[in-house]
C-alpha atoms as a PDB file:
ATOM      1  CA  UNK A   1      98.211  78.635 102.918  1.00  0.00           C
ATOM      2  CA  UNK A   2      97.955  82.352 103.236  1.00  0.00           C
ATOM      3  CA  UNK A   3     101.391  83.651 102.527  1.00  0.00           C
ATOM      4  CA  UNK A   4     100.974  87.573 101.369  1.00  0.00           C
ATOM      5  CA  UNK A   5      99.660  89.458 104.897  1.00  0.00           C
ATOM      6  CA  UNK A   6      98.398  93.216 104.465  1.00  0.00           C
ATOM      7  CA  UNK A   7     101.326  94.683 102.983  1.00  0.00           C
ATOM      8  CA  UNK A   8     100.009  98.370 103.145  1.00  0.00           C
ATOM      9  CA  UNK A   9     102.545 100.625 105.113  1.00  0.00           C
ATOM     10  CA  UNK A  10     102.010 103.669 107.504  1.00  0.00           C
ATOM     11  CA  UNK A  11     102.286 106.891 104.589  1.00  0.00           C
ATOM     12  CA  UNK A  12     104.551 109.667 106.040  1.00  0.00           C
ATOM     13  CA  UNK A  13     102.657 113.508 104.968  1.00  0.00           C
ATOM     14  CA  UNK A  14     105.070 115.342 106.648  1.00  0.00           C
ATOM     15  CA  UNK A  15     108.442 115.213 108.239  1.00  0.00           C
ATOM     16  CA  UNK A  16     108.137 111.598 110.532  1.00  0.00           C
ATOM     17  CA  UNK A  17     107.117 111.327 114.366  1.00  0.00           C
ATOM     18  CA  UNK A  18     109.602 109.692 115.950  1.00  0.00           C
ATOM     19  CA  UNK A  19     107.186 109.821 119.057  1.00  0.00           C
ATOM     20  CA  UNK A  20     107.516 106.097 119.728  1.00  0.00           C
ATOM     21  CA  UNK A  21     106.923 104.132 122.758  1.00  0.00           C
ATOM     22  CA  UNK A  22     108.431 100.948 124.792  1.00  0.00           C
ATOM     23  CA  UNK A  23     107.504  97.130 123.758  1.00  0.00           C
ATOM     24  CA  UNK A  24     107.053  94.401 126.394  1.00  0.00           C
ATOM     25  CA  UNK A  25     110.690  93.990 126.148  1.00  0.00           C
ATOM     26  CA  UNK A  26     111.445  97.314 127.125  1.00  0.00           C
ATOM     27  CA  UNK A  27     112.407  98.416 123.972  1.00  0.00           C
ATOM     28  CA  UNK A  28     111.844 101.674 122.088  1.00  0.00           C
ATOM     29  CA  UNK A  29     109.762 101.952 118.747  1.00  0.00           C
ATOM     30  CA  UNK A  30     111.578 103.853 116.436  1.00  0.00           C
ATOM     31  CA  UNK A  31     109.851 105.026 113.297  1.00  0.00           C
ATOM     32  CA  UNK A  32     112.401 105.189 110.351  1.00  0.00           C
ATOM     33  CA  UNK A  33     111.340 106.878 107.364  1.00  0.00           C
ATOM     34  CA  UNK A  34     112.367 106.174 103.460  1.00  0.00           C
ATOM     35  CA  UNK A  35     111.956 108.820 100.705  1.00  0.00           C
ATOM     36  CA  UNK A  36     110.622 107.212  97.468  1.00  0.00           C
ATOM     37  CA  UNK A  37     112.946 106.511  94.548  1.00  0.00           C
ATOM     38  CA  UNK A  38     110.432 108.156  92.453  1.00  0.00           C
ATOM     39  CA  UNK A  39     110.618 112.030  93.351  1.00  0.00           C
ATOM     40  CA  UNK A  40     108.162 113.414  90.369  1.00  0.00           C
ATOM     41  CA  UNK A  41     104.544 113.609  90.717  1.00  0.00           C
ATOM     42  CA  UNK A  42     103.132 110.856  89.718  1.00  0.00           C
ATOM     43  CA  UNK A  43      99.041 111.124  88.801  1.00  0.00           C
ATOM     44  CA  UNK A  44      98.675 107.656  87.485  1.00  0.00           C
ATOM     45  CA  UNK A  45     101.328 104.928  87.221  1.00  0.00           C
ATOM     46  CA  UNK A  46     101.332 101.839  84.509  1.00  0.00           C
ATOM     47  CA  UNK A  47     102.406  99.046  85.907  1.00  0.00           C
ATOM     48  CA  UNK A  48     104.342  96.361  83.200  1.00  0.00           C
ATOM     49  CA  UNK A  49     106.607  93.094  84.134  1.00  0.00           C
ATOM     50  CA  UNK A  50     109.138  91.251  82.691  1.00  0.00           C
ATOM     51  CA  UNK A  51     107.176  88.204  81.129  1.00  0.00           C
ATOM     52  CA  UNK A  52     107.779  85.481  83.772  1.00  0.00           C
ATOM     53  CA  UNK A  53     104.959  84.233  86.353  1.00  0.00           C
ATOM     54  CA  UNK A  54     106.813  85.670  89.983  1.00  0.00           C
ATOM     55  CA  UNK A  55     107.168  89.072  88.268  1.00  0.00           C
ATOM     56  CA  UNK A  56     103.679  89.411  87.027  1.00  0.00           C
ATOM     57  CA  UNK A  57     102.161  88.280  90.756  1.00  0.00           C
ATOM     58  CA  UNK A  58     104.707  90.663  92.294  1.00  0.00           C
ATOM     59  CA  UNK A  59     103.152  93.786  89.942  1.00  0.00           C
ATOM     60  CA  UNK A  60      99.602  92.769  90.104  1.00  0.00           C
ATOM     61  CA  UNK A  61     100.219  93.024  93.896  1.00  0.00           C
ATOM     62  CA  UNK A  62     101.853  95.771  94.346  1.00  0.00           C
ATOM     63  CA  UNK A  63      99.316  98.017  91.981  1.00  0.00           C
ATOM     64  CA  UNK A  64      96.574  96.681  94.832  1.00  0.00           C
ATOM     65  CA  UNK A  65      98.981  98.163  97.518  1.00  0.00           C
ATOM     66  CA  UNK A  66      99.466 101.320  95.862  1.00  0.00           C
ATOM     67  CA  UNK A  67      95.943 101.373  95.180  1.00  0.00           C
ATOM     68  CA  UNK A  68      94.906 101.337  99.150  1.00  0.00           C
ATOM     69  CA  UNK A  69      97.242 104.292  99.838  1.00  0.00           C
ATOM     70  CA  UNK A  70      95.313 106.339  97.970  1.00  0.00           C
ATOM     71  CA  UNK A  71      97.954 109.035  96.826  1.00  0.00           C
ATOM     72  CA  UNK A  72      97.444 107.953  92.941  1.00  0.00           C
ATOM     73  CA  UNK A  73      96.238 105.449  90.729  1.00  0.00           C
ATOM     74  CA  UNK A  74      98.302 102.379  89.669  1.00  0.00           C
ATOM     75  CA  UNK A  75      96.913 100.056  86.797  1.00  0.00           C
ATOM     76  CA  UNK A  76      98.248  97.219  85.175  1.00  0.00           C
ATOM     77  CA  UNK A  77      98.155  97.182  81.198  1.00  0.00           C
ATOM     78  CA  UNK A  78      95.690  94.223  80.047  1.00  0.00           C
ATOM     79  CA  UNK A  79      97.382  90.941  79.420  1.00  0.00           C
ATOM     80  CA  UNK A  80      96.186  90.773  76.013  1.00  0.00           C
ATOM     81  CA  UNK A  81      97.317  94.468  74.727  1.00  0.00           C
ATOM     82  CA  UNK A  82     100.106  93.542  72.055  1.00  0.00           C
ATOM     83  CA  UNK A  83     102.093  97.287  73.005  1.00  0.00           C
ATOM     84  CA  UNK A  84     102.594  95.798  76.448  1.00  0.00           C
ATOM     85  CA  UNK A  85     102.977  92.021  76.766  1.00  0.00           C
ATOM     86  CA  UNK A  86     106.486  90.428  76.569  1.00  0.00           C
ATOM     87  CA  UNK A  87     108.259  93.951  77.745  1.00  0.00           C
ATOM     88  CA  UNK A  88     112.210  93.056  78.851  1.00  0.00           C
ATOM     89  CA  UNK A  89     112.782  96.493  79.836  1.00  0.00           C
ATOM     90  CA  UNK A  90     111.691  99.806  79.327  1.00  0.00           C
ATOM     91  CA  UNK A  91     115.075 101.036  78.160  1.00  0.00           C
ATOM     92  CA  UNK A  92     114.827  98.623  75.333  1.00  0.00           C
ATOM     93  CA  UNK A  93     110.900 100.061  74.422  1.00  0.00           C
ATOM     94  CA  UNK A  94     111.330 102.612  71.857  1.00  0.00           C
ATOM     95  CA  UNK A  95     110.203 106.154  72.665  1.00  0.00           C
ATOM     96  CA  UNK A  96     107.167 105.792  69.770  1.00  0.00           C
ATOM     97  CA  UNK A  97     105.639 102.692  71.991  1.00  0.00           C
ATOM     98  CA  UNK A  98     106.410 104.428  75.315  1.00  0.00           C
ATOM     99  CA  UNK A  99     104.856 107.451  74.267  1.00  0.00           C
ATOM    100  CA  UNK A 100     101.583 104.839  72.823  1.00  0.00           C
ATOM    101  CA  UNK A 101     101.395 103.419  76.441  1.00  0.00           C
ATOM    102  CA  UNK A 102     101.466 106.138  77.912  1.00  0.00           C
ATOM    103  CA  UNK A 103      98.554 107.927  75.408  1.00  0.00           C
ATOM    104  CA  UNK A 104      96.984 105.001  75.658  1.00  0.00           C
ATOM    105  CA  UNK A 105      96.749 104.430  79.722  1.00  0.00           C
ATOM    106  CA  UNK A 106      96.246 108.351  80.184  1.00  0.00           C
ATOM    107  CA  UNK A 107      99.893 107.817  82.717  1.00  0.00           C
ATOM    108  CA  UNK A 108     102.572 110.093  84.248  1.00  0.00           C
ATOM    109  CA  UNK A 109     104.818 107.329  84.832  1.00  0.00           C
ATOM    110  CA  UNK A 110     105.488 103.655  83.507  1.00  0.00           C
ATOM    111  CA  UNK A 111     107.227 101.466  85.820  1.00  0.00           C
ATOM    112  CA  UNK A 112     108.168  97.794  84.844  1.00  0.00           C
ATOM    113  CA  UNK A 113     109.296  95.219  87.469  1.00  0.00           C
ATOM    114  CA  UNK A 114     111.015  91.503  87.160  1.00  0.00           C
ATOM    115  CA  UNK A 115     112.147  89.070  89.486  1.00  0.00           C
ATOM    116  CA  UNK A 116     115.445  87.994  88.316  1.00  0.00           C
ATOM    117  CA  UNK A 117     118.065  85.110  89.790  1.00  0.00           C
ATOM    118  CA  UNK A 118     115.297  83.200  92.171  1.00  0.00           C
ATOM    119  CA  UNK A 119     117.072  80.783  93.789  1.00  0.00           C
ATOM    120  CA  UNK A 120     115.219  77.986  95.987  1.00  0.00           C
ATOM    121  CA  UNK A 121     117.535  75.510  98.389  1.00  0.00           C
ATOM    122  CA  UNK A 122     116.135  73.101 101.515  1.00  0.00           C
ATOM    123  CA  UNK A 123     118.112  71.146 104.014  1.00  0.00           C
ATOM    124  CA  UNK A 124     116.366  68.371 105.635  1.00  0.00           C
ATOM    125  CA  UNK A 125     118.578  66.679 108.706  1.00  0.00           C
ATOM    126  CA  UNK A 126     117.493  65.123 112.004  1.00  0.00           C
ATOM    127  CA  UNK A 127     119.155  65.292 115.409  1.00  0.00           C
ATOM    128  CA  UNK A 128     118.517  62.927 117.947  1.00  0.00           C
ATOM    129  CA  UNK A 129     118.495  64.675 121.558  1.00  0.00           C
ATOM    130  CA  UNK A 130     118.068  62.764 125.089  1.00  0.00           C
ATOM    131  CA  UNK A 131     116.342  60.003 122.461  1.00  0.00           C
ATOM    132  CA  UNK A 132     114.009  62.502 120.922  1.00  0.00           C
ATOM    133  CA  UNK A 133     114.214  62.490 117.484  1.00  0.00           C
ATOM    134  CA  UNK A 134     113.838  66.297 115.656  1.00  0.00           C
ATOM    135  CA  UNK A 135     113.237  66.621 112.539  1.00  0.00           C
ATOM    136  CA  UNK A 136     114.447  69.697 110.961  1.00  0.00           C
ATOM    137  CA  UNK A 137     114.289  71.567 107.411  1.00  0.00           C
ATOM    138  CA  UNK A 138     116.106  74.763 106.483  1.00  0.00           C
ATOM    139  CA  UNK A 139     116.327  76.802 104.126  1.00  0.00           C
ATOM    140  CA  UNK A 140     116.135  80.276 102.086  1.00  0.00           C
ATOM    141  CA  UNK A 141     114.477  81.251  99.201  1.00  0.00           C
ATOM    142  CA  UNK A 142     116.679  84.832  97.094  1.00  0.00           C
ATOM    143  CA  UNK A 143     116.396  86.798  94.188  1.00  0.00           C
ATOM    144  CA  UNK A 144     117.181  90.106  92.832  1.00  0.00           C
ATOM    145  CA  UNK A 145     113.631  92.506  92.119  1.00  0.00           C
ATOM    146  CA  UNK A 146     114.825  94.835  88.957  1.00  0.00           C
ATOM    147  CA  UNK A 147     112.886  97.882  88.341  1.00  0.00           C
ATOM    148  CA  UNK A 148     112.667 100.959  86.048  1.00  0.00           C
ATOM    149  CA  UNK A 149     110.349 103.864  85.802  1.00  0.00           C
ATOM    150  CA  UNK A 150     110.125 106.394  83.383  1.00  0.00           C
ATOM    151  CA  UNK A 151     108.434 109.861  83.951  1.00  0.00           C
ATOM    152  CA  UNK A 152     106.794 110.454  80.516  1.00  0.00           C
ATOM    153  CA  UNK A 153     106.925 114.265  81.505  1.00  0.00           C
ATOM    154  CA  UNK A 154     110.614 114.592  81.335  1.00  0.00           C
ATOM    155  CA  UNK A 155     111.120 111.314  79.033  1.00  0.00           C
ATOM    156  CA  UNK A 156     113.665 109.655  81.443  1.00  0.00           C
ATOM    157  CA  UNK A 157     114.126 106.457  82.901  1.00  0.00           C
ATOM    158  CA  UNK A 158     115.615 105.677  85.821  1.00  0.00           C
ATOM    159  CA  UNK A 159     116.522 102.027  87.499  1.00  0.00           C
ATOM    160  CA  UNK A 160     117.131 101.880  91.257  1.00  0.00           C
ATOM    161  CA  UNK A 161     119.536  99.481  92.194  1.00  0.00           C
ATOM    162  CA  UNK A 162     118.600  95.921  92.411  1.00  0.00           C
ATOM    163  CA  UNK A 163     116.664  95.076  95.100  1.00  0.00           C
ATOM    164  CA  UNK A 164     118.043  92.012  96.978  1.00  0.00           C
ATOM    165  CA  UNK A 165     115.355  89.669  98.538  1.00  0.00           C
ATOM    166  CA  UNK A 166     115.907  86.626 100.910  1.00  0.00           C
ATOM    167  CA  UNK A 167     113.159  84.634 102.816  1.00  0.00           C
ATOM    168  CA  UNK A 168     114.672  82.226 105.496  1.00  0.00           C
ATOM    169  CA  UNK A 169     113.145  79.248 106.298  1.00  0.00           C
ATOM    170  CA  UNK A 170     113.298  77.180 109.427  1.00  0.00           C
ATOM    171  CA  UNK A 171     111.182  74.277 110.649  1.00  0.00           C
ATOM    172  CA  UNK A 172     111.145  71.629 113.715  1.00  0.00           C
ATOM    173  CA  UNK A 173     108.540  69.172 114.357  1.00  0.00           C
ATOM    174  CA  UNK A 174     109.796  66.025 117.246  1.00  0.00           C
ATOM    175  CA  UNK A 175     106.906  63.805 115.803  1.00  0.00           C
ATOM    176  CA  UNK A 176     107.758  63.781 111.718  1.00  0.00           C
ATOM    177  CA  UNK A 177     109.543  65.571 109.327  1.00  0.00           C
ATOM    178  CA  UNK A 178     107.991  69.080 109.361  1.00  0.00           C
ATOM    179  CA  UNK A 179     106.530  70.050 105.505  1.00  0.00           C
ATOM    180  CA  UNK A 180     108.650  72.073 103.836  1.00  0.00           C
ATOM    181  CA  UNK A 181     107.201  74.642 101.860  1.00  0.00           C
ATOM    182  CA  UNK A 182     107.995  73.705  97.718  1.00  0.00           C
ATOM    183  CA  UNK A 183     108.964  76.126  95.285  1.00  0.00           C
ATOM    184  CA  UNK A 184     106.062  77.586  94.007  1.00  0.00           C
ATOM    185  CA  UNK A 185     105.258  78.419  98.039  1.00  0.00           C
ATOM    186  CA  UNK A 186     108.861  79.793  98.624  1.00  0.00           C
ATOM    187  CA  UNK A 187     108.373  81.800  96.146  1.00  0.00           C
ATOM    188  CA  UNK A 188     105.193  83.249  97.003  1.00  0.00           C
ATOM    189  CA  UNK A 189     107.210  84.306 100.543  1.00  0.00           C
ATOM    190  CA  UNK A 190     110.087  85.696  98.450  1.00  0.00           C
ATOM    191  CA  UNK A 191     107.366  87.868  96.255  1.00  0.00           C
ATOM    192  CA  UNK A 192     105.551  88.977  99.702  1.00  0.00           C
ATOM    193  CA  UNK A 193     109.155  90.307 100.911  1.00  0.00           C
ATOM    194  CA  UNK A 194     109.484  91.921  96.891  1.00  0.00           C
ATOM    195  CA  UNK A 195     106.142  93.737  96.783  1.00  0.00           C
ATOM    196  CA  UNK A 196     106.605  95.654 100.677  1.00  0.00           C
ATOM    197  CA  UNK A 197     110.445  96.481  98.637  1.00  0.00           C
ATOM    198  CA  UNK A 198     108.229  97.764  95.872  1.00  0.00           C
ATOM    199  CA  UNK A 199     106.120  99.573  97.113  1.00  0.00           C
ATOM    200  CA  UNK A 200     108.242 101.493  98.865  1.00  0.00           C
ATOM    201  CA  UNK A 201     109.379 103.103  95.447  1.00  0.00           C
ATOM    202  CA  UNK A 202     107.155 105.343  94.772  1.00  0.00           C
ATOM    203  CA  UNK A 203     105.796 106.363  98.326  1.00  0.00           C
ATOM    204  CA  UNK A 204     107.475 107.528 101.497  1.00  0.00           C
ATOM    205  CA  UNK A 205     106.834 104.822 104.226  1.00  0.00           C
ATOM    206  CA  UNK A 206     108.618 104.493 107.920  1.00  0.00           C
ATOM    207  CA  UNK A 207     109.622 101.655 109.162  1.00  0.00           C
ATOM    208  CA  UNK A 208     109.395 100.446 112.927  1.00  0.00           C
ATOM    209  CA  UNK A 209     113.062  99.959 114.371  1.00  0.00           C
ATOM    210  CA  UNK A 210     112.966  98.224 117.908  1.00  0.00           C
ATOM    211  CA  UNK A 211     115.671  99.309 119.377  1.00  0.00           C
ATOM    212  CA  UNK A 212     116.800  98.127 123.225  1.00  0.00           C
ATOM    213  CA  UNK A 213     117.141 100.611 126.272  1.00  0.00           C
ATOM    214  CA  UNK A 214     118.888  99.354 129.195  1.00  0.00           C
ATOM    215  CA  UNK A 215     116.907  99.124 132.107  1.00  0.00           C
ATOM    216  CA  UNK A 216     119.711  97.554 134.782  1.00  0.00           C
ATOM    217  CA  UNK A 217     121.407  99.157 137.815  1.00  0.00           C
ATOM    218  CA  UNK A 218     120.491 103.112 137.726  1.00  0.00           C
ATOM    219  CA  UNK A 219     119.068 103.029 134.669  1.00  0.00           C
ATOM    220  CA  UNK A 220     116.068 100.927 135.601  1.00  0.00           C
ATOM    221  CA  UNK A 221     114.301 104.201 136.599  1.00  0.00           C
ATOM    222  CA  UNK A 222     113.746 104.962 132.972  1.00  0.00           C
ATOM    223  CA  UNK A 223     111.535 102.018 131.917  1.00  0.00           C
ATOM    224  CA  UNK A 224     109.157 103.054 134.831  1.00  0.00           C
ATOM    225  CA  UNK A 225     109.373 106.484 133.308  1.00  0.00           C
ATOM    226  CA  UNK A 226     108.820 105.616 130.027  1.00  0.00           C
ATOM    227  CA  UNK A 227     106.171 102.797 130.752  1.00  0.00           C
ATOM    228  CA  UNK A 228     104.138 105.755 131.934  1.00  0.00           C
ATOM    229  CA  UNK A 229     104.497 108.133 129.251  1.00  0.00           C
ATOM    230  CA  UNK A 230     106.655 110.324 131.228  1.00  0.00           C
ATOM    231  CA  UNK A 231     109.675 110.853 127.662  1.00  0.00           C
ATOM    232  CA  UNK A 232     110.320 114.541 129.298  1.00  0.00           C
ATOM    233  CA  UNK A 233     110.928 112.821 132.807  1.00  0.00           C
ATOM    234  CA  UNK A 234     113.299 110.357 131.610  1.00  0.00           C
ATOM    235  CA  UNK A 235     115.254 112.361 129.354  1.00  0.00           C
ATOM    236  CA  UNK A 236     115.762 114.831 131.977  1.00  0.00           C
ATOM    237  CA  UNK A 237     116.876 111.974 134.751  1.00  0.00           C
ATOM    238  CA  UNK A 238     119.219 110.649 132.189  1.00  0.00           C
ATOM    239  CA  UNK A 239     121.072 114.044 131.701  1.00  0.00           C
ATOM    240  CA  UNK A 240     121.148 114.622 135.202  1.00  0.00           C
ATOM    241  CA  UNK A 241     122.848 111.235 135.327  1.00  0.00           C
ATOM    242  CA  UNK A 242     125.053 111.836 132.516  1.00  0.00           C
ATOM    243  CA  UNK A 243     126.507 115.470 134.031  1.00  0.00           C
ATOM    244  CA  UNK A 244     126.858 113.448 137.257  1.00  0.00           C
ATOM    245  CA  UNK A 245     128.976 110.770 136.318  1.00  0.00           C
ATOM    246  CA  UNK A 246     132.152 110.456 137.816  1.00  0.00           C
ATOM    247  CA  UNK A 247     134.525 107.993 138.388  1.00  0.00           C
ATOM    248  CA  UNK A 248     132.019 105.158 136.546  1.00  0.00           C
ATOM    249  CA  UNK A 249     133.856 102.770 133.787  1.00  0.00           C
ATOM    250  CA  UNK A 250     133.652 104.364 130.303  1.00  0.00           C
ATOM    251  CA  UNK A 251     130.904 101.172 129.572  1.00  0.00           C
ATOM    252  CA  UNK A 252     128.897 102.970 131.908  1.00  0.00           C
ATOM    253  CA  UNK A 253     129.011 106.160 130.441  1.00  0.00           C
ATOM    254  CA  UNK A 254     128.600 104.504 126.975  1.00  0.00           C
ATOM    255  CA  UNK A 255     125.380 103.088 128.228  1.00  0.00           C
ATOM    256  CA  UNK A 256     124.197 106.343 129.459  1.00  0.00           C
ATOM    257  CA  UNK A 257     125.034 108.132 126.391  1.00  0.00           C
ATOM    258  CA  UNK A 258     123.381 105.103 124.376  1.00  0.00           C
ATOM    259  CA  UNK A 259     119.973 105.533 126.060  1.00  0.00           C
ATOM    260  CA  UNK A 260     119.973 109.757 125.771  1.00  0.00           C
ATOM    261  CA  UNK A 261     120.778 108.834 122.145  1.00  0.00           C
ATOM    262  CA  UNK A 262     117.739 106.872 121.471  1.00  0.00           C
ATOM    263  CA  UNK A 263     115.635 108.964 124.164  1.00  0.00           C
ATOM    264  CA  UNK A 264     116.623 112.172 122.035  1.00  0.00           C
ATOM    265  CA  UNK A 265     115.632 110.148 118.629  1.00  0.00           C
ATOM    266  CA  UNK A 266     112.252 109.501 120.239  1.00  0.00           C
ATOM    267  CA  UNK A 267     112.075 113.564 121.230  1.00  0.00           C
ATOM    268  CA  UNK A 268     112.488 113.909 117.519  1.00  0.00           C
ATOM    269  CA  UNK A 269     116.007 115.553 118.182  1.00  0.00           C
ATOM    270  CA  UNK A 270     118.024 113.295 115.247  1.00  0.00           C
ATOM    271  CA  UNK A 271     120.964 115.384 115.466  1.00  0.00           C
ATOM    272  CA  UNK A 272     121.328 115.481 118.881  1.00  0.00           C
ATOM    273  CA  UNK A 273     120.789 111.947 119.114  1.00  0.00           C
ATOM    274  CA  UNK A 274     123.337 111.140 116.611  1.00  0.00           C
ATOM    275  CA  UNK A 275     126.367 113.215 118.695  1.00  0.00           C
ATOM    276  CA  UNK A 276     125.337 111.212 121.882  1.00  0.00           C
ATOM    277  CA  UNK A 277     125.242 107.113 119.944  1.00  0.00           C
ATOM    278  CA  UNK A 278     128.868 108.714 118.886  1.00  0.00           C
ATOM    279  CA  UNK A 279     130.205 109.431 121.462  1.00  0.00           C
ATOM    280  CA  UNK A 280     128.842 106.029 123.052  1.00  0.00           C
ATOM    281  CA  UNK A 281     130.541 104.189 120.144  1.00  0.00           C
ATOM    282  CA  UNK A 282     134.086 105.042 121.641  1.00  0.00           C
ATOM    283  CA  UNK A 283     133.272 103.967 124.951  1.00  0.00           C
ATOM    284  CA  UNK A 284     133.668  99.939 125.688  1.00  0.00           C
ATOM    285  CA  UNK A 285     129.537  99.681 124.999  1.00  0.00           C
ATOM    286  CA  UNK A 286     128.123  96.655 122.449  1.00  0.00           C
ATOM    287  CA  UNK A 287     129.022  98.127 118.831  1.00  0.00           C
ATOM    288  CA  UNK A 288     126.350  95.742 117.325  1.00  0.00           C
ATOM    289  CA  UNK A 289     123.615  98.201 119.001  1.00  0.00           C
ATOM    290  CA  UNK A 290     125.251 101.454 118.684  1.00  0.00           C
ATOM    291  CA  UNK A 291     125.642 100.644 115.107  1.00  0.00           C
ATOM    292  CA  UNK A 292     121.991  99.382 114.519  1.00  0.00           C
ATOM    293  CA  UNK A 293     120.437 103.159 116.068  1.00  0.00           C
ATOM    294  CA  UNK A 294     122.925 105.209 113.792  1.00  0.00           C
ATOM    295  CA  UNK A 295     121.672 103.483 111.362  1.00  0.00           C
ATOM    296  CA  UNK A 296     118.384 104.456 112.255  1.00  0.00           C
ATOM    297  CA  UNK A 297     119.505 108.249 113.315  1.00  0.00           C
ATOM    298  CA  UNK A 298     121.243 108.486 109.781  1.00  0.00           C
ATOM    299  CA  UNK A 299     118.252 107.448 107.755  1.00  0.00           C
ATOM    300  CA  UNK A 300     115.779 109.959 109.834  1.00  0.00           C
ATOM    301  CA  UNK A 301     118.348 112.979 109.261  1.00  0.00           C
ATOM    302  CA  UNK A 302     118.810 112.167 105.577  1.00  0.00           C
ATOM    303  CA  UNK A 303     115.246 111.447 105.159  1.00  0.00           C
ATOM    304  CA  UNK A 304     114.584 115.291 106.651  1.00  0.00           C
ATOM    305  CA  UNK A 305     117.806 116.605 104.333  1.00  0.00           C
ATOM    306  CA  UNK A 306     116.219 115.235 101.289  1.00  0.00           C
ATOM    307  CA  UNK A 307     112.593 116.773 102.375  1.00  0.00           C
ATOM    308  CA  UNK A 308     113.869 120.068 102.590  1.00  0.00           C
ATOM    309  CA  UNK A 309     115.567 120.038  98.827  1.00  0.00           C
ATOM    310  CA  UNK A 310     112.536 119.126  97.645  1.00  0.00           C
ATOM    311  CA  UNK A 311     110.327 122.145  99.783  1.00  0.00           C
END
């Protein structure tokens, strides 16, 4: 069983396009960007692991990721090389064997990587419905993915926060007990879920938010609109709307503020976008979705913030 898909994510070179687009489900495609944790320049990156078997699968994966992107090289140190093998931490390495490994390697960076507190659990159980019998497993697979790097230009090291990882796991089957995936296997999903978290480090990625548009009652028009490519259209019929509201129930008006909020994130207009989802959070409007695009709006606007510091 194949569980690690092509991990490689879309590299931002510039500020993100938010241009995005409708699903099936009349949804809009919001591209969310991340910064990396690592903000120096890195030329070529050594890649070392805590000396357990999920850590080292997790690094030697995530130096073939890195490697596709393209943006600079990531090796692993070879499993024999005495300097290297059985690292617990780079903060613990002392600066003379740092400095070797990096000398050694020809590297800008060292970063060393261990997945700590895995945690495996499955719940058989069967239910018996109209005299069908289903047999069901659940069950999640956890851990924490620790991390350091340290820029051998400056001599620090730096440790993100721990990066929490959980895989959940659901099965049916009416004619047996379904097969439950073992440890080894839940693991392998847990490390596929660690190595996207990972890589994510030390490039700048976006991530695709689907976020819903309503589509009911006079704001059907839109999907049409948007369906056809028509963004300028729709977020000029859904101002008009908005300046023409009246005596409608503050839901209403939440909903039309909610859509010009994510209409305006897909015009690339974050702070614009994040004044209208505000003021449809104090209207009577589903928190649960206003919440999940200011999320999204936040992220883009710090994500720019943080871009121009570094220019």
């Amino acid at each position: 069983m194949k569980f690690f898909q092509t991990l490689l994510l879309p590299v931002l070179i510039s500020l993100p396009l938010s241009a995005q687009y409708l699903t099936e489900n009349g949804e809009a495609k919001i591209l969310v960007p991340h910064a990396p944790f690592v903000t120096g320049k890195i030329s070529r990156l050594l890649l070392l692991h805590y000396p357990e078997a999920g850590s080292g699968m997790i690094t030697a994966k995530v130096g073939t990721e890195l490697g596709k992107v393209g943006l600079f090289e990531a090796i692993e140190a070879g499993a024999d090389d005495p300097l290297a093998k059985g690292i617990k931490g780079l903060g613990d390495l002392p600066k003379s064997e740092l400095q070797a490994l990096a000398a050694k390697y020809k590297v800008s960076h060292v970063a060393w990587l261990w997945l700590d507190r895995f945690h495996y659990v499955g719940m058989p159980s069967v239910e018996v419905i109209r005299g069908i019998r289903f047999y069901k497993f659940s069950g999640s697979a956890s851990g924490e993915l620790r991390c350091s790097v340290a820029d051998l230009g400056t001599g620090e090291v730096k440790s993100p926060a721990a990066l929490n990882l959980v895989k959940k796991l659901y099965l049916e089957s009416e004619q047996m007990a379904p097969v439950a995936p073992d440890e080894p296997h839940a693991r392998d999903m847990l490390n596929e879920i660690g190595v996207k978290q990972a890589v994510q480090l030390f490039i700048p990625v976006h991530e695709v938010r689907k976020l819903a548009l309503f589509t009911d009652g006079s704001l059907g028009e839109l999907k049409g609109k948007l369906k056809s490519g028509d963004l300028d259209g729709a977020l000029a019929q859904i101002k008009i709307l908005q300046g023409t509201s009246g005596n409608e129930s503050p839901k209403f008006k939440g909903r039309v503020a909610y859509d010009l909020g994510l209409l305006l994130m897909m015009k690339n207009q974050a702070p614009e976008a994040l004044k209208a989802l505000e003021e449809a959070r104090h209207s009577g409007k589903d928190k649960t979705e206003i919440d999940a695009a200011m999320e999204a709006c936040k992220q883009i606007l710090e994500y720019a913030e943080r871009v121009k510091k570094q220019g």
